[in-house]
C-alpha atoms as a PDB file:
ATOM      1  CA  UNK A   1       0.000   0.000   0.000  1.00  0.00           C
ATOM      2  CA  UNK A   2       1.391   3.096  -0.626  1.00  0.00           C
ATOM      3  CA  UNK A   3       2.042   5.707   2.301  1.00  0.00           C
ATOM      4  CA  UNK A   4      -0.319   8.497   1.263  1.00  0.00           C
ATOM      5  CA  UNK A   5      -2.996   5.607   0.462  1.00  0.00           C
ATOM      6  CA  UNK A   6      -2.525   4.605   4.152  1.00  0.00           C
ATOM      7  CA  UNK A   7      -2.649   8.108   5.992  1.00  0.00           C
ATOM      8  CA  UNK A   8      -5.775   8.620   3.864  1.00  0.00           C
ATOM      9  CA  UNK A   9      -7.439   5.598   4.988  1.00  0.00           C
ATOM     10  CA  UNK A  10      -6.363   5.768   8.975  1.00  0.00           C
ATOM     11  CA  UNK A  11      -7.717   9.283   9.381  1.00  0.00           C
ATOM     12  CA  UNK A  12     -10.893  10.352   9.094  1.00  0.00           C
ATOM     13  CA  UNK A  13     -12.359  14.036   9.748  1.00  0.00           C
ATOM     14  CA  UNK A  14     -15.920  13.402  11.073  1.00  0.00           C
ATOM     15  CA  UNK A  15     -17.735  16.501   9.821  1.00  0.00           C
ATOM     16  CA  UNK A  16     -21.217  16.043   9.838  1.00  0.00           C
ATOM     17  CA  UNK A  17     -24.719  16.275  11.864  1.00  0.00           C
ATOM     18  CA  UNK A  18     -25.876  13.472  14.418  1.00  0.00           C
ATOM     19  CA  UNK A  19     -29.494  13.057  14.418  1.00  0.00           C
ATOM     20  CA  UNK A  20     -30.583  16.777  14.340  1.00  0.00           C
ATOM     21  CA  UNK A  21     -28.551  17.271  17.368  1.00  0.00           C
ATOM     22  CA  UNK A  22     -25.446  19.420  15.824  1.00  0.00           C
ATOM     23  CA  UNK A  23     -22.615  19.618  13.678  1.00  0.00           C
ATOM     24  CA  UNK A  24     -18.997  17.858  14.615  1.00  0.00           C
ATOM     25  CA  UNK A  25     -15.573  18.976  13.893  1.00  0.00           C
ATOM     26  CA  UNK A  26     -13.979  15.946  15.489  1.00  0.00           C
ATOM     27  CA  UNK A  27     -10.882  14.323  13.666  1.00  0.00           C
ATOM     28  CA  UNK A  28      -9.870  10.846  14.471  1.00  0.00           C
ATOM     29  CA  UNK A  29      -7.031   8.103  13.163  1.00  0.00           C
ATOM     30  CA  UNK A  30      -8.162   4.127  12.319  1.00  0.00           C
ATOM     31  CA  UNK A  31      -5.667   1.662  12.554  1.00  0.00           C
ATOM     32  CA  UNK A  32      -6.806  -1.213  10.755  1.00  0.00           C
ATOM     33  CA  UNK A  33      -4.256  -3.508  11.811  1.00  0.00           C
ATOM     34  CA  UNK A  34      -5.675  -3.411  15.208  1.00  0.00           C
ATOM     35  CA  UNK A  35      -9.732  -2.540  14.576  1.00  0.00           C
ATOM     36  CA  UNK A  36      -8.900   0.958  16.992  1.00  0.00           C
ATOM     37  CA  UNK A  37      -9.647   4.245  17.186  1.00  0.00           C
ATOM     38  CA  UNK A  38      -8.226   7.483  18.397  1.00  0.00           C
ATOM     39  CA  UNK A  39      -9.391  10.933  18.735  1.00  0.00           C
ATOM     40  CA  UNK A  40      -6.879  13.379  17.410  1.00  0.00           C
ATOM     41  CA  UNK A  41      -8.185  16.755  17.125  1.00  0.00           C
ATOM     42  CA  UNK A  42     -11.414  18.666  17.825  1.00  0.00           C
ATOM     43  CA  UNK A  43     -13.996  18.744  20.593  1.00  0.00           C
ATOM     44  CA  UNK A  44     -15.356  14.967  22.568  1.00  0.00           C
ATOM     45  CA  UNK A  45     -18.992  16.733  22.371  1.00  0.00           C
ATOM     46  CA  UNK A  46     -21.334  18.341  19.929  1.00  0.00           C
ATOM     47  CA  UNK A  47     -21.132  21.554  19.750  1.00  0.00           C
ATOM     48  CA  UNK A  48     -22.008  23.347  17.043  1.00  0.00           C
ATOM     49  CA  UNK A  49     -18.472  24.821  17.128  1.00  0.00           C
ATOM     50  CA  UNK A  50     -17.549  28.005  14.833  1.00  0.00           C
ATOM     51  CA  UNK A  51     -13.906  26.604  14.774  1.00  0.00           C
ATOM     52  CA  UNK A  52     -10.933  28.714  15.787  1.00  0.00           C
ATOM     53  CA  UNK A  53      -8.876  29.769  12.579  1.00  0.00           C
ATOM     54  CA  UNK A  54      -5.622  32.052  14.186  1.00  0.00           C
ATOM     55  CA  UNK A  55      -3.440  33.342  11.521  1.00  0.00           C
ATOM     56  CA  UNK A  56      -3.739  32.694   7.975  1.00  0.00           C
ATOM     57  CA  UNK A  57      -1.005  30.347   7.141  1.00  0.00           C
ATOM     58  CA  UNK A  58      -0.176  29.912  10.817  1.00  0.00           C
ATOM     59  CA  UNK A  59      -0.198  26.634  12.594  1.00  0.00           C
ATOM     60  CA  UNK A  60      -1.141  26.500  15.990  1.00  0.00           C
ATOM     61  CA  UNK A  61      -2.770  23.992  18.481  1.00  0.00           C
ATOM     62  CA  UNK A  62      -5.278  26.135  19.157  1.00  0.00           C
ATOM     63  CA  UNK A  63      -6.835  25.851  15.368  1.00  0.00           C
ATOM     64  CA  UNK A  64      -9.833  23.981  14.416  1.00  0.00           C
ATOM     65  CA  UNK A  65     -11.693  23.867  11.194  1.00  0.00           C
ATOM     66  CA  UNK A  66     -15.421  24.985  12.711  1.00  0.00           C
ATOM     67  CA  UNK A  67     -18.122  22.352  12.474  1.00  0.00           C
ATOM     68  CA  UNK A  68     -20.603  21.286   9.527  1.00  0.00           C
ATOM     69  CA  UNK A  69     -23.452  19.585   8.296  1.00  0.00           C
ATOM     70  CA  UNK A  70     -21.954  18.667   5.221  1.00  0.00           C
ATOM     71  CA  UNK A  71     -18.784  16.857   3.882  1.00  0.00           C
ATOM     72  CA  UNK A  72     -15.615  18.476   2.618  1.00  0.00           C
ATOM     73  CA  UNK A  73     -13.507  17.602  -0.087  1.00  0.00           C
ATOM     74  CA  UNK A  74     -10.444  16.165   1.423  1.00  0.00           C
ATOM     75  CA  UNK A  75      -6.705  14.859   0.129  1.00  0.00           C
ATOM     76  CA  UNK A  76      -2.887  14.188   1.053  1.00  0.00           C
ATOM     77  CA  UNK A  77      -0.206  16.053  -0.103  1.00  0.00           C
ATOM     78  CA  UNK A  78       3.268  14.810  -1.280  1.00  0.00           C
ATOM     79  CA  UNK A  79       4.355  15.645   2.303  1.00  0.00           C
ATOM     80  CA  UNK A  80       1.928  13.357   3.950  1.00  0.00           C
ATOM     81  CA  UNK A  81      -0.677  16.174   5.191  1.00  0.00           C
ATOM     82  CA  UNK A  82      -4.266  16.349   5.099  1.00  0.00           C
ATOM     83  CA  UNK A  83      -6.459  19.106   3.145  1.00  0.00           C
ATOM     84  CA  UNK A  84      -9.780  19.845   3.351  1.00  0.00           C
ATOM     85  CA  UNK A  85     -11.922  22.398   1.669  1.00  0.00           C
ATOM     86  CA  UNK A  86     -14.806  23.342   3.942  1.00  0.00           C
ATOM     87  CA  UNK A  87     -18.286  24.094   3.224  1.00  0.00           C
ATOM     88  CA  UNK A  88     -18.662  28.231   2.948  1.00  0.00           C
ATOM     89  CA  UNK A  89     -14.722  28.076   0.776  1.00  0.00           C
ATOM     90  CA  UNK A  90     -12.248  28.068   3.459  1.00  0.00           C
ATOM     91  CA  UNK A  91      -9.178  25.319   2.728  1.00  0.00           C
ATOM     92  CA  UNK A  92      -7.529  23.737   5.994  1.00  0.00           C
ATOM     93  CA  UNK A  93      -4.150  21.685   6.593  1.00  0.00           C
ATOM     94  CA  UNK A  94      -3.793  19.145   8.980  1.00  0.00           C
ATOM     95  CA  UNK A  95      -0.309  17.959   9.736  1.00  0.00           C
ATOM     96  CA  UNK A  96       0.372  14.725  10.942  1.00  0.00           C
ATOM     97  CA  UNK A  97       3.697  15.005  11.861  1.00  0.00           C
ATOM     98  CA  UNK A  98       2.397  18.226  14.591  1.00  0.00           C
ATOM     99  CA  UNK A  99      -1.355  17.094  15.127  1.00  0.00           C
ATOM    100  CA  UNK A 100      -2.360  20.877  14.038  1.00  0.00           C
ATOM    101  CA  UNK A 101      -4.551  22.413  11.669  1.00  0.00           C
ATOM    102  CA  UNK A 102      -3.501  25.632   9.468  1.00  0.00           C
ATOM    103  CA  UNK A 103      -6.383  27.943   7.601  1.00  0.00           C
ATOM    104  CA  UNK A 104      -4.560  27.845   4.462  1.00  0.00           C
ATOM    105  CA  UNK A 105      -7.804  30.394   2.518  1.00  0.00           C
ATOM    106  CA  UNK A 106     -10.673  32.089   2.469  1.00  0.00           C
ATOM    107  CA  UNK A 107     -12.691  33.557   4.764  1.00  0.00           C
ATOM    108  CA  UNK A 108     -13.054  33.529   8.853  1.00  0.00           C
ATOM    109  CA  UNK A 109     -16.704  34.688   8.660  1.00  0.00           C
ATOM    110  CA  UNK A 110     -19.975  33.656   7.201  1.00  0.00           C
ATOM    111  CA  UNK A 111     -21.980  34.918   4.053  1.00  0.00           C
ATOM    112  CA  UNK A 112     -19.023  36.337   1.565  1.00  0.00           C
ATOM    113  CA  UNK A 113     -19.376  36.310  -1.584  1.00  0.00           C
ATOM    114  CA  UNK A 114     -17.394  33.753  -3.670  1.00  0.00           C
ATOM    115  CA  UNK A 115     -14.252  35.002  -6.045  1.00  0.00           C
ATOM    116  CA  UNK A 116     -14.096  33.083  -8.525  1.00  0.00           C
ATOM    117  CA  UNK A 117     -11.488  34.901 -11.317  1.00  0.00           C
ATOM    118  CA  UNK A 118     -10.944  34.295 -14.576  1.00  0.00           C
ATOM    119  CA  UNK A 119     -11.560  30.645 -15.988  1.00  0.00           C
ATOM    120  CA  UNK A 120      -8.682  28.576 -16.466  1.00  0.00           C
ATOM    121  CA  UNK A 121      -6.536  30.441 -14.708  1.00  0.00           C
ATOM    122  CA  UNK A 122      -4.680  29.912 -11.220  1.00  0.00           C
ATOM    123  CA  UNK A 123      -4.836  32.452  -8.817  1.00  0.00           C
ATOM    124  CA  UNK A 124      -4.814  32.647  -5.071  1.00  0.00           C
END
């Protein structure tokens, strides 16, 4: 199996709504050699949390990608870290190496707009 195929599978950002109850933000790791699980990152309760985003391009213990309803899309990078791309636009890092998140882009706040620039073009 290769390495990025494996931290894919063993962690697993739990995102989502329990029975009309609230929104999670929990992440935890799977080993499948041994059938266990471990919280890594996030709050133990529901909570409806907004997330706590620091500095742009910071990483700090502190930061935590806030809660939703929905899924994300989600990959590894060449340097065995997870990405996410919230809901509302905002992109997260989560290093395994450190155990913390970074808000990589986009916005802290609710209800902005979307930029979308020109087709076919990269931009930041």
């Amino acid at each position: 199996m290769h390495l990025l195929d494996r931290y894919f599978r063993q962690f697993l950002g739990i995102w989502g709504q329990i029975f009309n109850v609230g929104e999670l933000n929990d992440l935890w790791r799977y080993e499948p050699d041994s059938n266990i699980w471990t919280w890594m990152k996030g709050p133990q309760i529901v909570t409806n949390s907004a997330g706590s985003y620091g500095t742009l391009g910071v990483p700090a213990a502190s930061n935590n990608p806030p809660a939703h309803a929905l899924t994300s899309h989600a990959w590894t990078d060449k340097d065995n870290n997870l990405w996410m791309v919230h809901k509302r636009g905002d992109v997260w890092k989560y290093s395994i190496a450190t155990n913390e998140w970074t808000w990589m882009n986009g916005y802290a706040i609710w209800n902005q707009p979307a930029v979308f620039g020109m087709q076919g073009v990269a931009s930041r």
